[in-house]
N, C-alpha and C. Protein backbone atom coordinates (compact mmCIF):
# COMPACT_ATOMS: atom_id res chain seq x y z
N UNK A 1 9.50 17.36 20.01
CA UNK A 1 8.58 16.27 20.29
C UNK A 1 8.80 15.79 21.72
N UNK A 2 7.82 15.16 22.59
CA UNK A 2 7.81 14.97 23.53
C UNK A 2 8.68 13.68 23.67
N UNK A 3 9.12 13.35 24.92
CA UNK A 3 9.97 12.09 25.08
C UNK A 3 9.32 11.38 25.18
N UNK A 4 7.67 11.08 25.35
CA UNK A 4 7.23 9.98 25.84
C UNK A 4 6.12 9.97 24.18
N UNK A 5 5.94 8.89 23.99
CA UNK A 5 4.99 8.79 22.98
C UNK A 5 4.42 7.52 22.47
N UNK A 6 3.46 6.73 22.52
CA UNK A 6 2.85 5.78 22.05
C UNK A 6 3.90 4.29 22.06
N UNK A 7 4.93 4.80 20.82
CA UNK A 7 5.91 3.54 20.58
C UNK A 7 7.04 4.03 21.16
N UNK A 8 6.85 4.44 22.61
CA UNK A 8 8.42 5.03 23.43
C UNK A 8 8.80 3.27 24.34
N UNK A 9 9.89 3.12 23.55
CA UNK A 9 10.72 1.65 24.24
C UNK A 9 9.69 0.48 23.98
N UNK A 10 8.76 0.80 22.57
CA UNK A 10 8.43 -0.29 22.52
C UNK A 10 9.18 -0.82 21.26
N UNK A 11 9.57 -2.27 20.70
CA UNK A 11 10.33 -2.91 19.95
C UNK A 11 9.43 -3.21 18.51
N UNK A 12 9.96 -2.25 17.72
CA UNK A 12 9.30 -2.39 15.93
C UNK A 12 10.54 -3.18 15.27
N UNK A 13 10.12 -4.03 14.42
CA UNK A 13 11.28 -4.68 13.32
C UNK A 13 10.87 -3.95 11.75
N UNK A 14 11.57 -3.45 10.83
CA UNK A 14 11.25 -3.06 9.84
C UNK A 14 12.32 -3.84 8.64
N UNK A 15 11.72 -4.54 8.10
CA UNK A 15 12.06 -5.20 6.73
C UNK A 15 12.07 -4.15 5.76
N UNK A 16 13.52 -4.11 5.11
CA UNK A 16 13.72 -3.01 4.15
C UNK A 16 13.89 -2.15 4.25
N UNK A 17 14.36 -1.47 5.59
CA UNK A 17 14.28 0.09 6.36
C UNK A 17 15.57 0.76 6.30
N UNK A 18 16.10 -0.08 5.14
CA UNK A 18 17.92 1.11 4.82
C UNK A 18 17.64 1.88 3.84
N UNK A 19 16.69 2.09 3.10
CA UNK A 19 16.44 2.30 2.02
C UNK A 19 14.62 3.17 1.68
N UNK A 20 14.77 3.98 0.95
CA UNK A 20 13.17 4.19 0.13
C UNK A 20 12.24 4.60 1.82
N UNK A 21 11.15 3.84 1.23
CA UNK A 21 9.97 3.94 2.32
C UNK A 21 10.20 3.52 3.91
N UNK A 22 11.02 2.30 3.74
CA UNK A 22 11.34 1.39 4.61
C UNK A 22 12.28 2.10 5.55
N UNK A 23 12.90 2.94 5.13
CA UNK A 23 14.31 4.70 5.50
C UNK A 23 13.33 5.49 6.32
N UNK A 24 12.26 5.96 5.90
CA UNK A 24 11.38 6.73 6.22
C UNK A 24 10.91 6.62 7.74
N UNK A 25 10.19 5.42 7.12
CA UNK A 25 9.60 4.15 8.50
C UNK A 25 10.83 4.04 9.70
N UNK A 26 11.80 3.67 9.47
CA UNK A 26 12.41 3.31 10.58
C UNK A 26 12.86 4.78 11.23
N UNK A 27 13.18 6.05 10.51
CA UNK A 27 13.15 7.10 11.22
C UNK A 27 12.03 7.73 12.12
N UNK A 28 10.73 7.52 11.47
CA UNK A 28 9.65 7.89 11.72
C UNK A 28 9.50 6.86 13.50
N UNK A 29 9.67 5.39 13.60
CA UNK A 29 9.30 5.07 14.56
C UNK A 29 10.80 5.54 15.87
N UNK A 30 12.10 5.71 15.19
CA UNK A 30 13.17 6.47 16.12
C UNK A 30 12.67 7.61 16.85
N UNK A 31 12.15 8.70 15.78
CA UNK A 31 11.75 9.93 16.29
C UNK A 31 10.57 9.81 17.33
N UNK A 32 10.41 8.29 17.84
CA UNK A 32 8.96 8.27 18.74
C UNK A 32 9.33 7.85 19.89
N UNK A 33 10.97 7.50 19.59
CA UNK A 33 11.77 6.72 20.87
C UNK A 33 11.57 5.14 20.69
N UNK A 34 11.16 4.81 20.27
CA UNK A 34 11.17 3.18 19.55
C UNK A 34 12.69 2.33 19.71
N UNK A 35 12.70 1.22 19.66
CA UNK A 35 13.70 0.84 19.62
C UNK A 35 13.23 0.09 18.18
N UNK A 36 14.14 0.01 17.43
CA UNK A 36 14.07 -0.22 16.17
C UNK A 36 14.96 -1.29 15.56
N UNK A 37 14.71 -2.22 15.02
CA UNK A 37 15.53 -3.18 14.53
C UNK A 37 15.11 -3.32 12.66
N UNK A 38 15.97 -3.24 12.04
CA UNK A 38 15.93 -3.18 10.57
C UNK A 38 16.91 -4.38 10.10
N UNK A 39 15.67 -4.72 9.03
CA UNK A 39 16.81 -6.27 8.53
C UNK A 39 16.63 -5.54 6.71
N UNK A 40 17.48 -5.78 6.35
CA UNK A 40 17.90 -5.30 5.26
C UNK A 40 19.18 -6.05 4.47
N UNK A 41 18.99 -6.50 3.12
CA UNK A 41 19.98 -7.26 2.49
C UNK A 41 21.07 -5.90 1.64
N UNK A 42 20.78 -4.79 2.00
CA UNK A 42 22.27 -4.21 1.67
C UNK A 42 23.08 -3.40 2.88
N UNK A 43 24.22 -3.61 2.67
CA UNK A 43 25.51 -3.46 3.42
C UNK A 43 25.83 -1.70 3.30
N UNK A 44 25.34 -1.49 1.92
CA UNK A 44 25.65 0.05 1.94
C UNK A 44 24.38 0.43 2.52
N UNK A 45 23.29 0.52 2.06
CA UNK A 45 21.89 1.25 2.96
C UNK A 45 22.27 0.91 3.91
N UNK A 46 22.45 -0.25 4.59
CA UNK A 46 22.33 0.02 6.22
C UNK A 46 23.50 0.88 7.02
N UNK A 47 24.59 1.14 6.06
CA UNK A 47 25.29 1.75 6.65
C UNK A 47 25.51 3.23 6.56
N UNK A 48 24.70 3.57 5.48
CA UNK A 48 24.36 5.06 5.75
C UNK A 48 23.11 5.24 6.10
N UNK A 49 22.17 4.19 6.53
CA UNK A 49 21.44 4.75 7.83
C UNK A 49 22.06 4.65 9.39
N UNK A 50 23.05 3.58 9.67
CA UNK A 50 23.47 4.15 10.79
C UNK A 50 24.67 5.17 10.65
N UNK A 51 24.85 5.67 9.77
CA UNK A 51 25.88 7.05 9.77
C UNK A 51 24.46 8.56 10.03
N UNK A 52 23.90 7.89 9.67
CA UNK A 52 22.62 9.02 9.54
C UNK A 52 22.45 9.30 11.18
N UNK A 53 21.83 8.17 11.69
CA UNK A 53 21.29 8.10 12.77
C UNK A 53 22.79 8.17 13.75
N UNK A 54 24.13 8.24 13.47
CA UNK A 54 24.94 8.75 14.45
C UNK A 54 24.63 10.23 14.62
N UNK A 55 24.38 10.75 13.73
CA UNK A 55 24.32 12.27 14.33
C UNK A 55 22.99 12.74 14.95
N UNK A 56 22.11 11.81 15.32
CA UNK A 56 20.94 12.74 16.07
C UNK A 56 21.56 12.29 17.37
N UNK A 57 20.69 13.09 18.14
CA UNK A 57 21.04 13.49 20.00
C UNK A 57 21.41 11.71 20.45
N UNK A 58 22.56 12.12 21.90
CA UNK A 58 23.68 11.55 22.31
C UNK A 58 21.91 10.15 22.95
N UNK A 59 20.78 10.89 23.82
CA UNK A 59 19.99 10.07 24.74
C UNK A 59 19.77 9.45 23.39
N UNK A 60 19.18 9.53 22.11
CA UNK A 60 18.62 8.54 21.07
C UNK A 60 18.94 7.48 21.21
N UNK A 61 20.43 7.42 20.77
CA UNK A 61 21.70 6.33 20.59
C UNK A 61 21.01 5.24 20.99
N UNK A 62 21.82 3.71 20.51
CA UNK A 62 21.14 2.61 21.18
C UNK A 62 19.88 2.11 20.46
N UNK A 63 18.90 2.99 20.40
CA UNK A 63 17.88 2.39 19.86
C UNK A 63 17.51 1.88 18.47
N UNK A 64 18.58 1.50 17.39
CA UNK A 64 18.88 1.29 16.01
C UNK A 64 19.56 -0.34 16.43
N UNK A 65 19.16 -1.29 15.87
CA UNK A 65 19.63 -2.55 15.72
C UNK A 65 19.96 -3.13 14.08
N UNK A 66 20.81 -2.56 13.39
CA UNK A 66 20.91 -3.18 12.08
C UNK A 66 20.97 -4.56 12.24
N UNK A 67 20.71 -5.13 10.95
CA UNK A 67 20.75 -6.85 10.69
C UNK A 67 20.73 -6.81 9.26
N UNK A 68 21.95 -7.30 8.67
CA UNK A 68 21.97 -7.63 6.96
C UNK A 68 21.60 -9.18 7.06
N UNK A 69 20.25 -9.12 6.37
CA UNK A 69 19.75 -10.53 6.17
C UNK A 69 19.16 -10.38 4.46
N UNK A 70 19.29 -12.04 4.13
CA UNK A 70 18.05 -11.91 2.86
C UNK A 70 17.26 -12.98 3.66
N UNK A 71 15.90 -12.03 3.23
CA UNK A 71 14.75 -12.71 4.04
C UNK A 71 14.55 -14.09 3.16
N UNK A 72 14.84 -14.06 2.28
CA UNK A 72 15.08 -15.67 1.70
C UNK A 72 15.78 -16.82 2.18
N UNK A 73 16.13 -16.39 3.13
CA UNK A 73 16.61 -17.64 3.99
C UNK A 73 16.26 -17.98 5.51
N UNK A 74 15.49 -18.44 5.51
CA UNK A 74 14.77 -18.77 6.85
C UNK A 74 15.80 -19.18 7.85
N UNK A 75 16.80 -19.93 7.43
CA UNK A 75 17.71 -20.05 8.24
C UNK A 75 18.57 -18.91 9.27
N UNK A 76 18.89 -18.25 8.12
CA UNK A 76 19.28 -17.01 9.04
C UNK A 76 18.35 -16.31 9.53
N UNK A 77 16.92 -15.94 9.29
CA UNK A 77 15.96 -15.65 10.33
C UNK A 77 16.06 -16.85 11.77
N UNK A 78 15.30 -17.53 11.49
CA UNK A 78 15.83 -18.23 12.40
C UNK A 78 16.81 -18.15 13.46
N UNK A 79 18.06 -18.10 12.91
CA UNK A 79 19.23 -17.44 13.87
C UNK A 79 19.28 -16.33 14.15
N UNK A 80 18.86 -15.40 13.70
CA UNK A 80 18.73 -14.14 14.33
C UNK A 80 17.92 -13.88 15.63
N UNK A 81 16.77 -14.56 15.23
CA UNK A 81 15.72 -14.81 16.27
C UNK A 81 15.86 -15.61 17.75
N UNK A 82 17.09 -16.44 17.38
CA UNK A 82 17.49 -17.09 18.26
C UNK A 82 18.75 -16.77 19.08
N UNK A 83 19.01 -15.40 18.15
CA UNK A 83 20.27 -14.95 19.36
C UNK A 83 20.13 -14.08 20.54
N UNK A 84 20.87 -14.69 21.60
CA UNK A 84 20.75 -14.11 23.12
C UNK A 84 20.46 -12.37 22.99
N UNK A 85 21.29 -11.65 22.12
CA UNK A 85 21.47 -10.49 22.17
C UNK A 85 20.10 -9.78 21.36
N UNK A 86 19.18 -10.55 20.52
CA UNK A 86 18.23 -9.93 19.81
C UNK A 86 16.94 -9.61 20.98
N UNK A 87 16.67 -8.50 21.16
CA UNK A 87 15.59 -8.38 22.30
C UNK A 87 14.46 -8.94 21.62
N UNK A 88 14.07 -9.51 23.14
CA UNK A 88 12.63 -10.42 22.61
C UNK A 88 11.33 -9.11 22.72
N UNK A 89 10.10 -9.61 22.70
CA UNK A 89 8.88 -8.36 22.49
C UNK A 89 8.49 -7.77 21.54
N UNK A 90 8.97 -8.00 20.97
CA UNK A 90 8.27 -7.78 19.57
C UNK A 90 6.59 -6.61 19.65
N UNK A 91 6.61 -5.57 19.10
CA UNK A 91 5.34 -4.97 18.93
C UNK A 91 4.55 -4.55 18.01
N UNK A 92 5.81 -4.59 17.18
CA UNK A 92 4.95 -3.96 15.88
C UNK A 92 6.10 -4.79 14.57
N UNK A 93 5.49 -5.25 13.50
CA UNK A 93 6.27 -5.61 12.17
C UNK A 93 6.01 -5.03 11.00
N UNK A 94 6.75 -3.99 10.45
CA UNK A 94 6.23 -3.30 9.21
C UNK A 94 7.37 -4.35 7.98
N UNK A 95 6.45 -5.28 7.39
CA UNK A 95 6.92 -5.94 6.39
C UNK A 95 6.44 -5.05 5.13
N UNK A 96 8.07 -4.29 4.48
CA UNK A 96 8.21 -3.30 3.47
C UNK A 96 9.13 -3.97 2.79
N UNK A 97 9.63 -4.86 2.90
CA UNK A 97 10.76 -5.24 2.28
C UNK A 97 10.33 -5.49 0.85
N UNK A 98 10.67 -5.56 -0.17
CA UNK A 98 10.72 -5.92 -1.69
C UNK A 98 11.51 -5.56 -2.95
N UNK A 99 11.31 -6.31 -3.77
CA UNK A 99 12.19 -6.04 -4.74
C UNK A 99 10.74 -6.64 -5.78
N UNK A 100 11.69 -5.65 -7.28
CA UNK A 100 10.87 -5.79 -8.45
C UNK A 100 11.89 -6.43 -9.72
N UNK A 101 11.61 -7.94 -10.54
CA UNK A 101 12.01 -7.97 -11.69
C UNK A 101 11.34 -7.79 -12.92
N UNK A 102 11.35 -7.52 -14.07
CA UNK A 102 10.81 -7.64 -14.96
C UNK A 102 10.38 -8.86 -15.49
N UNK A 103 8.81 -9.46 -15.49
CA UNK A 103 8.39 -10.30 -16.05
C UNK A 103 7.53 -10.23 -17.13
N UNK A 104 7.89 -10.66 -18.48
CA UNK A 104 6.69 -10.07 -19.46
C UNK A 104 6.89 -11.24 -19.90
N UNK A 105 5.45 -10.90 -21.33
CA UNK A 105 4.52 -12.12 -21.71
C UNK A 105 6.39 -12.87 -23.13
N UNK A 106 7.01 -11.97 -23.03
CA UNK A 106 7.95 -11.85 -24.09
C UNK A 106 9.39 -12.33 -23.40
N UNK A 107 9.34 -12.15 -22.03
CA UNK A 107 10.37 -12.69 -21.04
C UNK A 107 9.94 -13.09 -19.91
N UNK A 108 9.07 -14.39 -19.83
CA UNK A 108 8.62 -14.79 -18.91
C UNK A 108 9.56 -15.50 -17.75
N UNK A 109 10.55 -15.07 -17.42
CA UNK A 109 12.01 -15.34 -16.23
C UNK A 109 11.60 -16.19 -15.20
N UNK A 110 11.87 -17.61 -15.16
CA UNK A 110 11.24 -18.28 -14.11
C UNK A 110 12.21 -17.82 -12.91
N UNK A 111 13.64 -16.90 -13.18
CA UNK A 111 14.47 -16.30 -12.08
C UNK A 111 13.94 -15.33 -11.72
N UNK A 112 13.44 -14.56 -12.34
CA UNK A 112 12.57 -13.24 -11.69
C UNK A 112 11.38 -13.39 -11.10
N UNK A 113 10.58 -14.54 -11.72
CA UNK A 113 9.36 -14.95 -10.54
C UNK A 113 9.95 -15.22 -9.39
N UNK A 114 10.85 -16.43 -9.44
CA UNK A 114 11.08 -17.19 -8.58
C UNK A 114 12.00 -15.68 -7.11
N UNK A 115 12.76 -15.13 -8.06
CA UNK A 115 13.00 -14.30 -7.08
C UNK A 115 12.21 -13.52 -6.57
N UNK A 116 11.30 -12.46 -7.11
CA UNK A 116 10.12 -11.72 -6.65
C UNK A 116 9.30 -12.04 -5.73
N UNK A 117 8.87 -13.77 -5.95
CA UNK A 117 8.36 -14.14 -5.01
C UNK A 117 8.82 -14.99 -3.89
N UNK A 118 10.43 -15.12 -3.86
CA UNK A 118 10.54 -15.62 -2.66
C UNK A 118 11.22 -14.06 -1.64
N UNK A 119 11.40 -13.42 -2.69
CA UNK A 119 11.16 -12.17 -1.23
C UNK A 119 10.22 -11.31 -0.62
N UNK A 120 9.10 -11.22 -1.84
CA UNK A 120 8.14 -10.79 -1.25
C UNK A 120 6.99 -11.05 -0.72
N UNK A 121 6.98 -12.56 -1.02
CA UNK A 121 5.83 -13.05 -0.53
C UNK A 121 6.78 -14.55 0.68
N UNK A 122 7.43 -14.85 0.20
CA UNK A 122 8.11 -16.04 1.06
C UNK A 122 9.04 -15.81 2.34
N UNK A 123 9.44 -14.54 1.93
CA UNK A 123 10.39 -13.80 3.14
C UNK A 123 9.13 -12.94 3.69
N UNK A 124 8.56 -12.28 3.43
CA UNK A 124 7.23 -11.76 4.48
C UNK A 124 6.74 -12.91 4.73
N UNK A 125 6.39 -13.53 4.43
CA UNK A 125 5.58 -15.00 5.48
C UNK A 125 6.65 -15.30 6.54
N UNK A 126 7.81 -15.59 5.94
CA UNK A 126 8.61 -16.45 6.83
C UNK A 126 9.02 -15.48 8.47
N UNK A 127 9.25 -14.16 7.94
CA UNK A 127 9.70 -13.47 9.23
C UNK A 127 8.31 -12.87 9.83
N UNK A 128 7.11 -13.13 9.30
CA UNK A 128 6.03 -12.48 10.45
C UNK A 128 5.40 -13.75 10.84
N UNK A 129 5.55 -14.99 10.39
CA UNK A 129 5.39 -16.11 11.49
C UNK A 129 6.32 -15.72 12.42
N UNK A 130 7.42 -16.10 12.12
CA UNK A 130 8.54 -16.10 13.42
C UNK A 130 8.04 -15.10 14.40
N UNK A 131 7.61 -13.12 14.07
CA UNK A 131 7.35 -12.45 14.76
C UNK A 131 6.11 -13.01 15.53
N UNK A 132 5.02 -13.69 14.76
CA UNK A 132 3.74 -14.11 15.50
C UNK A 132 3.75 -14.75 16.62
N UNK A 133 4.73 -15.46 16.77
CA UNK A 133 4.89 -15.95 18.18
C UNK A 133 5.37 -15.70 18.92
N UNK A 134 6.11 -14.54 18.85
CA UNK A 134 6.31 -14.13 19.72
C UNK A 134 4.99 -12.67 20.22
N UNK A 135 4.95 -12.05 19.38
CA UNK A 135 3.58 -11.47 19.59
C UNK A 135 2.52 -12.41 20.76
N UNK A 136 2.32 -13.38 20.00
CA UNK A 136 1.25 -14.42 20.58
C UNK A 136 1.26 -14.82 22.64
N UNK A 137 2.72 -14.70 22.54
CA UNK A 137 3.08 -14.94 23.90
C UNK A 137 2.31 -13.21 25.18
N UNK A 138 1.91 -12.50 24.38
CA UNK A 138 1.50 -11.45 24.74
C UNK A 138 0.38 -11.24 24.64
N UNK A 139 -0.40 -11.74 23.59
CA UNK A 139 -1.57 -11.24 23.05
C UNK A 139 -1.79 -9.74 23.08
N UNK A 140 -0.85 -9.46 22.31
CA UNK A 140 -0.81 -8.05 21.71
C UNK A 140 0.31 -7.57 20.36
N UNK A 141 0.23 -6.95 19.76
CA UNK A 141 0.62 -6.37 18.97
C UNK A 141 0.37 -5.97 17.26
N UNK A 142 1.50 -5.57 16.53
CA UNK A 142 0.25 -5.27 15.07
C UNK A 142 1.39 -5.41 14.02
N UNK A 143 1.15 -5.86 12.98
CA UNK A 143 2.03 -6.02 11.57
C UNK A 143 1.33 -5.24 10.54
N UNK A 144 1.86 -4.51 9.96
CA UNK A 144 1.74 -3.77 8.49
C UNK A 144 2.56 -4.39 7.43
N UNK A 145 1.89 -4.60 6.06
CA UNK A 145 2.43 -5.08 5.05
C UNK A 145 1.80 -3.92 3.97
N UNK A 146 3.29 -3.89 3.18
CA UNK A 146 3.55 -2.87 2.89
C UNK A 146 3.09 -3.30 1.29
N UNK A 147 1.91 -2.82 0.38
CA UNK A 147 1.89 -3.52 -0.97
C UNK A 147 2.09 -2.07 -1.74
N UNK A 148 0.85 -2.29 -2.76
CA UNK A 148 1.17 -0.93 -3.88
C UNK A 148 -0.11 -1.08 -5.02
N UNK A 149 0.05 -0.48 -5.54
CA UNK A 149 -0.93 -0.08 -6.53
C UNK A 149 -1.31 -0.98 -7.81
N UNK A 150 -0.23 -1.87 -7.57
CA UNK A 150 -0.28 -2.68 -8.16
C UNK A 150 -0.82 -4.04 -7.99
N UNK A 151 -1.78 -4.07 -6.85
CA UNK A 151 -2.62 -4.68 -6.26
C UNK A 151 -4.20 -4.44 -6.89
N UNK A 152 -4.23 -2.72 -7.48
CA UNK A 152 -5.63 -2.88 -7.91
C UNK A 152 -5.38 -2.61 -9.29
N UNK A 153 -4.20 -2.69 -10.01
CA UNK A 153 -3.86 -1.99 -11.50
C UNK A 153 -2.49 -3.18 -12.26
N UNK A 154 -2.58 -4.14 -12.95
CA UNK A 154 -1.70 -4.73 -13.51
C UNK A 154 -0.50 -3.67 -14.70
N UNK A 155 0.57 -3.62 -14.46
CA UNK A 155 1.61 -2.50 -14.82
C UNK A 155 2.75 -3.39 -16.18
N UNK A 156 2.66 -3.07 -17.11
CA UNK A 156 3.38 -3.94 -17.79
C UNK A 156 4.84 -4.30 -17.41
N UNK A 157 5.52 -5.52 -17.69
CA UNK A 157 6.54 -5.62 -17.01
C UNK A 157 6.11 -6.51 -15.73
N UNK A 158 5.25 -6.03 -15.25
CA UNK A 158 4.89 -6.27 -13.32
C UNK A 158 4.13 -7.59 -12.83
N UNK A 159 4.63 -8.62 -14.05
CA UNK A 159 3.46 -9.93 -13.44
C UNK A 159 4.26 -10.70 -12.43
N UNK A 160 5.50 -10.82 -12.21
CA UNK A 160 5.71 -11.61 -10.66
C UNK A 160 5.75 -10.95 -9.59
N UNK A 161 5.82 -9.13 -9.66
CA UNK A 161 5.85 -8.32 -8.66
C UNK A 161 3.77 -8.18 -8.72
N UNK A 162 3.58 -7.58 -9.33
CA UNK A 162 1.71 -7.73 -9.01
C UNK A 162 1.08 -8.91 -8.54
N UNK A 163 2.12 -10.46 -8.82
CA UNK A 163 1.10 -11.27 -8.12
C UNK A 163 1.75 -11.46 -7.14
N UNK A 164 2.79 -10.92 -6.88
CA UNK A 164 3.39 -10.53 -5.25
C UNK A 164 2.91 -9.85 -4.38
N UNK A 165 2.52 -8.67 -5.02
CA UNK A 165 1.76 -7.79 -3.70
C UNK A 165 0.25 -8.06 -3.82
N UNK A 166 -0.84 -8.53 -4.86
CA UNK A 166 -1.87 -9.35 -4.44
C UNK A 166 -2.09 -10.16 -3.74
N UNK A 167 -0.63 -11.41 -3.47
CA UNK A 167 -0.79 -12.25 -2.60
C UNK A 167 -0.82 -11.87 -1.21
N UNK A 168 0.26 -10.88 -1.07
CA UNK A 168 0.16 -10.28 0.77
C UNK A 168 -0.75 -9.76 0.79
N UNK A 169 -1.77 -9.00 0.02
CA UNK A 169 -2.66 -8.57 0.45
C UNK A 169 -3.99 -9.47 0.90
N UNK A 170 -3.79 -10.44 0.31
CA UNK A 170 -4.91 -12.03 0.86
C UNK A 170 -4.24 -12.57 2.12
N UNK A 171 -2.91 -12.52 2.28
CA UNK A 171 -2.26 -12.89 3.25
C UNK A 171 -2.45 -12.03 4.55
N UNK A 172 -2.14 -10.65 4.86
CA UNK A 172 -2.86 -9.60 5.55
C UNK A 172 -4.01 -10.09 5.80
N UNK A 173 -5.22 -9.90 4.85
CA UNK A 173 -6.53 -10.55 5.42
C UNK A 173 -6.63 -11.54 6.13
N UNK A 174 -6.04 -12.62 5.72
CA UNK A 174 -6.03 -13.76 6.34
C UNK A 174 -5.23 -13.16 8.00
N UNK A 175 -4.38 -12.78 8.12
CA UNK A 175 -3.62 -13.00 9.71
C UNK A 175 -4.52 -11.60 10.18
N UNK A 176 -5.39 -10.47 9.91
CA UNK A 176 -6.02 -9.80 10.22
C UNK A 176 -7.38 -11.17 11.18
N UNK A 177 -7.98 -11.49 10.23
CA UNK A 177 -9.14 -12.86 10.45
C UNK A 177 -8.80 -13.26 11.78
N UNK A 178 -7.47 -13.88 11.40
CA UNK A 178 -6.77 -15.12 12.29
C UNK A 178 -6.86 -15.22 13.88
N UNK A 179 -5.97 -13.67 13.55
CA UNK A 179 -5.07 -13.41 14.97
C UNK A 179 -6.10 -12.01 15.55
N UNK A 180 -7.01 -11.82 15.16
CA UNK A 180 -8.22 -10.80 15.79
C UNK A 180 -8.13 -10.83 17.19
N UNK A 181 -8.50 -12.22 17.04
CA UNK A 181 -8.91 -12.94 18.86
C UNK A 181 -7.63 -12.77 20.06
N UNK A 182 -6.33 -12.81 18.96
CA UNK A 182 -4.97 -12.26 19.98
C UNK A 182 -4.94 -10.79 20.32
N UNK A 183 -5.88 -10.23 19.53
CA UNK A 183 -5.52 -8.66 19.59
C UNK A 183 -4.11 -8.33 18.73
N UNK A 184 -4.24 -8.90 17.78
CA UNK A 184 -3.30 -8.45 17.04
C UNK A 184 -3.58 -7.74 15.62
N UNK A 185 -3.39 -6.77 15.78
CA UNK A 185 -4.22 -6.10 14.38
C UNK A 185 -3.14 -6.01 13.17
């Protein structure tokens, strides 16, 4: 692949990118020369993606920024965002992050709503505001939110995770609407 390419040294954040799809994604934007920052609440995924990513070529290096966060706490977004060492510029946000509990009509878990939806809908809000402004200072850039099938198909088991990824998907629309006029797609 060529050294120069579309997202070469430009700055992607990927929520959930030690792991699954989110693994994929953050290799996929490395292999483009990206500089890549992944926030992720496990300690083991992120650390066998940067064991992974030690062995590709010596020029790559550098461009991997782990961060163990739970996006459930705005606070530590917040501080992350606010540290000297986190590069500012922001270009792209692939919000993939999620988790699934079991909610049924037979175990209706106000802990499994409550958790489902404060990571997938409360921690994606909370860290693509934060990204929006900085975006905004540019008037440029683009966020992907990452839903599922379970947006057009209710899955038994799946009522705090389905009205999780229904909601980002109204949410998407909405900052699609919003932020048009920034050029932010």
């Amino acid at each position: 692949m060529s050294e120069y390419s579309f997202f070469s040294n430009k700055q992607i954040i990927v929520t959930g990118g030690a792991g699954g799809i989110g693994k994929a994604i953050t290799f996929a934007f490395l292999r483009h020369n990206a500089k890549v920052i992944v926030f992720d609440n496990s300690l083991e995924g992120l650390s066998m993606l940067v064991s992974e990513w030690e062995k590709w070529p010596e020029e790559r290096k550098g461009r991997l920024l782990p961060y163990s966060i739970d996006l459930r706490s705005r606070d530590s977004l917040r501080n992350v965002f606010e540290r000297r060492e986190f590069p500012a510029q922001t270009s792209v946000l692939v919000n993939n992050a999620g988790i699934d509990r079991q909610y049924t009509a037979e175990n209706p878990s106000n802990a499994a709503w409550g958790d489902v939806l404060d990571v997938n809908l409360q921690g994606t809000h909370a860290i693509t505001e934060l990204v929006l402004r900085d975006i905004m200072k540019r008037n440029v850039g683009s966020i992907t939110f990452i839903t599922s099938i379970h947006t057009l198909q209710a899955f038994p088991g799946g009522g705090a995770y389905d009205t999780s990824k229904c909601a980002l998907e109204g949410y998407m629309r909405w900052i699609a609407l919003e932020y048009a006029k920034h050029n932010i797609r």
